[in-house]
N, C-alpha and C. Protein backbone atom coordinates (compact mmCIF):
# COMPACT_ATOMS: atom_id res chain seq x y z
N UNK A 1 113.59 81.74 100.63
CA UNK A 1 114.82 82.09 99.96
C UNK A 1 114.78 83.57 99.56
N UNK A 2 114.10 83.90 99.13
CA UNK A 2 113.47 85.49 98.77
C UNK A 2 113.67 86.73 99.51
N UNK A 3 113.11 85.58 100.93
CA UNK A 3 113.16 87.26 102.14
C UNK A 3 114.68 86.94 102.69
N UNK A 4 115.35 85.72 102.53
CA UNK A 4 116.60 86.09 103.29
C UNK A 4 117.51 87.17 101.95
N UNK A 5 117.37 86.72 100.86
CA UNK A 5 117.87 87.62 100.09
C UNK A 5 117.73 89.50 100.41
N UNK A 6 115.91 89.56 100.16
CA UNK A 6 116.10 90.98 100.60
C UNK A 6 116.77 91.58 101.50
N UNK A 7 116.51 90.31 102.67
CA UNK A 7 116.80 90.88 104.46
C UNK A 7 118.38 91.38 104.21
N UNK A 8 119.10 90.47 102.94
CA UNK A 8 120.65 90.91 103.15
C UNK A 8 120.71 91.75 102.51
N UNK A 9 120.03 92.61 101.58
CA UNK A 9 119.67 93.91 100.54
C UNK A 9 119.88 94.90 101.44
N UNK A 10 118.45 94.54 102.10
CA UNK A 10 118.07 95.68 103.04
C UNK A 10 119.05 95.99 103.87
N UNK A 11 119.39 95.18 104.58
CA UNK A 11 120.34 95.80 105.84
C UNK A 11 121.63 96.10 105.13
N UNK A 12 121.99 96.47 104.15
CA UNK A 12 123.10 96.69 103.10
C UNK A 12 123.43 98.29 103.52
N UNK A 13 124.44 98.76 103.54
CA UNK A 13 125.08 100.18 104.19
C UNK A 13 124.27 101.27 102.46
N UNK A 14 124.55 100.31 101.71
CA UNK A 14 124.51 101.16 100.44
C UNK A 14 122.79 101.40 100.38
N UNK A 15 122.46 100.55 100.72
CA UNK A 15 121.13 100.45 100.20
C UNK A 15 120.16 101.56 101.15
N UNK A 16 120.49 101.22 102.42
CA UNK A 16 119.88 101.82 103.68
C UNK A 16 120.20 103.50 103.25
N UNK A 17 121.71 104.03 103.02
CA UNK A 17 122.22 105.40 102.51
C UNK A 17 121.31 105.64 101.26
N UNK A 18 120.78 105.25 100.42
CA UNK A 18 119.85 105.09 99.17
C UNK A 18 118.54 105.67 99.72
N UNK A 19 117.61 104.66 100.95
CA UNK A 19 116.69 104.79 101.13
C UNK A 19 116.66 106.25 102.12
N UNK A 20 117.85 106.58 102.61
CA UNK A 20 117.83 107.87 103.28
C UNK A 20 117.56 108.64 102.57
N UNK A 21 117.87 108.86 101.23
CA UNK A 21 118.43 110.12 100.40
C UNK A 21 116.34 110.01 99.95
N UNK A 22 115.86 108.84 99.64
CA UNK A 22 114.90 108.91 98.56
C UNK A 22 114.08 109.32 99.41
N UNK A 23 113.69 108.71 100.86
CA UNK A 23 111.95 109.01 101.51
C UNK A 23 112.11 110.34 101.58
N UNK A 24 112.56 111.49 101.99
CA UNK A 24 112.19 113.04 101.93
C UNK A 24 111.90 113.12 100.36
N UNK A 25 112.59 112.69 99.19
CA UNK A 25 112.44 113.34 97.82
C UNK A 25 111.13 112.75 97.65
N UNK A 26 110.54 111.38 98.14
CA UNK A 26 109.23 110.80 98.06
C UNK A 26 108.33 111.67 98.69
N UNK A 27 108.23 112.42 99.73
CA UNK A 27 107.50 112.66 100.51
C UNK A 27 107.37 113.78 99.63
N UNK A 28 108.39 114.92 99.41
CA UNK A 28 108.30 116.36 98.90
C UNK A 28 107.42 115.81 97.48
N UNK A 29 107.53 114.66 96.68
CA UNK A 29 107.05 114.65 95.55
C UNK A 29 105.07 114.36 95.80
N UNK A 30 104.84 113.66 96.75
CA UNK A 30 103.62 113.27 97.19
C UNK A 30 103.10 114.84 97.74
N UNK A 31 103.37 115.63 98.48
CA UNK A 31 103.20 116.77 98.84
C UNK A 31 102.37 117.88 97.34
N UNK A 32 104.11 117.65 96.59
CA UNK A 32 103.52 118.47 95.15
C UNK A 32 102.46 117.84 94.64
N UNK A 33 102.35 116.86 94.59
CA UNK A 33 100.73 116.07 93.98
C UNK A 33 99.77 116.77 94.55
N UNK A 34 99.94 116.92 95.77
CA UNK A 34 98.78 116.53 96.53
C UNK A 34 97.89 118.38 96.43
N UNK A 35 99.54 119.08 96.16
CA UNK A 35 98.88 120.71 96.20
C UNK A 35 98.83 121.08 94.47
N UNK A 36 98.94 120.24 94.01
CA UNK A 36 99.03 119.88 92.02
C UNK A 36 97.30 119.73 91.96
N UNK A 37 97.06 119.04 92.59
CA UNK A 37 95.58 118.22 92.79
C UNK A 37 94.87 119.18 93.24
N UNK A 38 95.28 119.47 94.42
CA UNK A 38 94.39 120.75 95.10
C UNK A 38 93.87 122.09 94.38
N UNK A 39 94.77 122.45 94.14
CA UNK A 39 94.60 123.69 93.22
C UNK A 39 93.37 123.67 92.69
N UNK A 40 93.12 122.25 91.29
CA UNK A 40 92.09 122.54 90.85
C UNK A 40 91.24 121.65 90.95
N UNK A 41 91.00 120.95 91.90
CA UNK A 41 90.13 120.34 93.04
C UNK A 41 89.18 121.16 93.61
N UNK A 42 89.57 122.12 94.76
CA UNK A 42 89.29 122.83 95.50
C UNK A 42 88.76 124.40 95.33
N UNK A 43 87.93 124.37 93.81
CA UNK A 43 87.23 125.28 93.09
C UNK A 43 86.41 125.99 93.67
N UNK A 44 85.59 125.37 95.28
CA UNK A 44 84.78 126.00 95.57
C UNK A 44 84.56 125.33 97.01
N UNK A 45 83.38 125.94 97.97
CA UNK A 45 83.12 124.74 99.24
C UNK A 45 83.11 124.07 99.38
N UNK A 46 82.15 123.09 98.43
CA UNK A 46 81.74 121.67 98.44
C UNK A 46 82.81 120.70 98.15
N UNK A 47 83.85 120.99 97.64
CA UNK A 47 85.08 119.26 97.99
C UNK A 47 85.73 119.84 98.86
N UNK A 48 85.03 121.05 99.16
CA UNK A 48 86.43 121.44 100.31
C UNK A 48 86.01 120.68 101.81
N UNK A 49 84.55 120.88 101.99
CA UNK A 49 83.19 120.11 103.13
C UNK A 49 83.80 118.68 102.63
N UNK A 50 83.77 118.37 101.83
CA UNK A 50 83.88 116.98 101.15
C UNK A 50 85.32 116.29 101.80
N UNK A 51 86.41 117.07 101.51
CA UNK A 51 88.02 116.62 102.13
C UNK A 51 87.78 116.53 103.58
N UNK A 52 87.49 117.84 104.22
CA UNK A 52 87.72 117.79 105.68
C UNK A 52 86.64 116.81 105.80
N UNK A 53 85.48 116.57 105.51
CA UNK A 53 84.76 115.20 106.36
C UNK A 53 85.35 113.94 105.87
N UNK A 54 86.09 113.57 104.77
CA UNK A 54 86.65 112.62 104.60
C UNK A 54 87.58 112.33 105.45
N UNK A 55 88.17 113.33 105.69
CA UNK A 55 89.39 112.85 106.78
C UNK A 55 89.53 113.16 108.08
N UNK A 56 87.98 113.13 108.67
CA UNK A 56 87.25 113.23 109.86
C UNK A 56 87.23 111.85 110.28
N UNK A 57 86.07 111.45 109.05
CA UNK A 57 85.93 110.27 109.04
C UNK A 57 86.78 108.85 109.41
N UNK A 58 87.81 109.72 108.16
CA UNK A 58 89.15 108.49 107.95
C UNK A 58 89.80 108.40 109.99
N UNK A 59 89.60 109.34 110.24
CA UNK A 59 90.15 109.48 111.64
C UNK A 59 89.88 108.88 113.12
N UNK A 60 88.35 109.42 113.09
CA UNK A 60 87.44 109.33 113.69
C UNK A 60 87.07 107.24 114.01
N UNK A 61 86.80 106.95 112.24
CA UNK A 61 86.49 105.82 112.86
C UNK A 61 87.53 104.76 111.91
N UNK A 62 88.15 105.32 111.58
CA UNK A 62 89.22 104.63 110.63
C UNK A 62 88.81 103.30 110.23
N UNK A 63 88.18 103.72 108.95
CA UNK A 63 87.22 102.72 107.80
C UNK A 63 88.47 102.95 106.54
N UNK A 64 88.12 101.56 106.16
CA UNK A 64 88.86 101.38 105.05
C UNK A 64 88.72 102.67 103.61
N UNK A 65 90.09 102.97 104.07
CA UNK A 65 89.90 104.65 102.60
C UNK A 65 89.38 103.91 100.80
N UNK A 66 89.11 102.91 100.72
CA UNK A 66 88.48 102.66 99.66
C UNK A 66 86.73 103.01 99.71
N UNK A 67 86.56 102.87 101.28
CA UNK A 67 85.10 103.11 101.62
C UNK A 67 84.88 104.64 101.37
N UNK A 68 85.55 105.78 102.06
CA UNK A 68 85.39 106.53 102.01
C UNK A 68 85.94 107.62 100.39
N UNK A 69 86.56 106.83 100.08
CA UNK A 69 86.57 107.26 98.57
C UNK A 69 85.09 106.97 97.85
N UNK A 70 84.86 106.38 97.84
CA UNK A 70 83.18 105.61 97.32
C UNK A 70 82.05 106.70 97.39
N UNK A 71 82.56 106.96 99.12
CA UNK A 71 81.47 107.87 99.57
C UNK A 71 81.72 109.00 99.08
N UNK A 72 82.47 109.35 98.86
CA UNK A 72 83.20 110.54 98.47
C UNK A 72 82.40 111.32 97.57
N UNK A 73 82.78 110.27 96.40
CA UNK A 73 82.32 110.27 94.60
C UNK A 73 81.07 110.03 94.93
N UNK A 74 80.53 109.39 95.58
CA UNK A 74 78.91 109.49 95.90
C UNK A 74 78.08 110.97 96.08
N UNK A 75 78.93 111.07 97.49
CA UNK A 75 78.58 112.30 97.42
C UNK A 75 78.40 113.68 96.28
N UNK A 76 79.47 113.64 95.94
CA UNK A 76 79.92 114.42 95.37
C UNK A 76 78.77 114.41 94.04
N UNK A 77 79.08 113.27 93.62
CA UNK A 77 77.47 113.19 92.70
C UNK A 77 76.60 113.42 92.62
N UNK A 78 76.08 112.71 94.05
CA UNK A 78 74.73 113.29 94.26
C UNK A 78 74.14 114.89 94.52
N UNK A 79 75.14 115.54 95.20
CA UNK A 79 75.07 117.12 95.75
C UNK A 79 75.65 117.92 94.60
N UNK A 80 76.61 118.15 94.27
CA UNK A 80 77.43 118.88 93.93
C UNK A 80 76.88 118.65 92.63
């Protein structure tokens, strides 16, 4: 009963015009985080070695990003 409800949400003219307008303002807002974060993240080499092999990794052998968060903070602990 639930998903036929949404399914008639979703495919709604209003709703779909809604979700147009929001995913770019979502995306631009995830962006500013992400260079919000960076800024003072990225203090020096080591999370910088740290990002790009994370998302080598994430790429390469595409492991669950909870794993490589783990490793991350591991790392980061242990070295840094």
């Amino acid at each position: 009963v639930l998903w036929s409800v949404a399914d008639r949400f979703y495919h709604s003219p209003w709703i779909q015009g809604a979700l147009l307008g929001l995913k770019p303002a979502l995306v631009a807002l995830i962006f500013y985080s992400a260079w919000s974060i960076g800024r003072v993240a990225f203090d020096s080499y080591g999370p910088v070695l740290i990002a790009l092999a994370a998302y080598a990794v994430l790429r390469l052998f595409r492991l669950h990003p909870a794993l490589i968060i783990a490793a991350a903070g591991l790392i980061g602990f242990l070295f840094l």
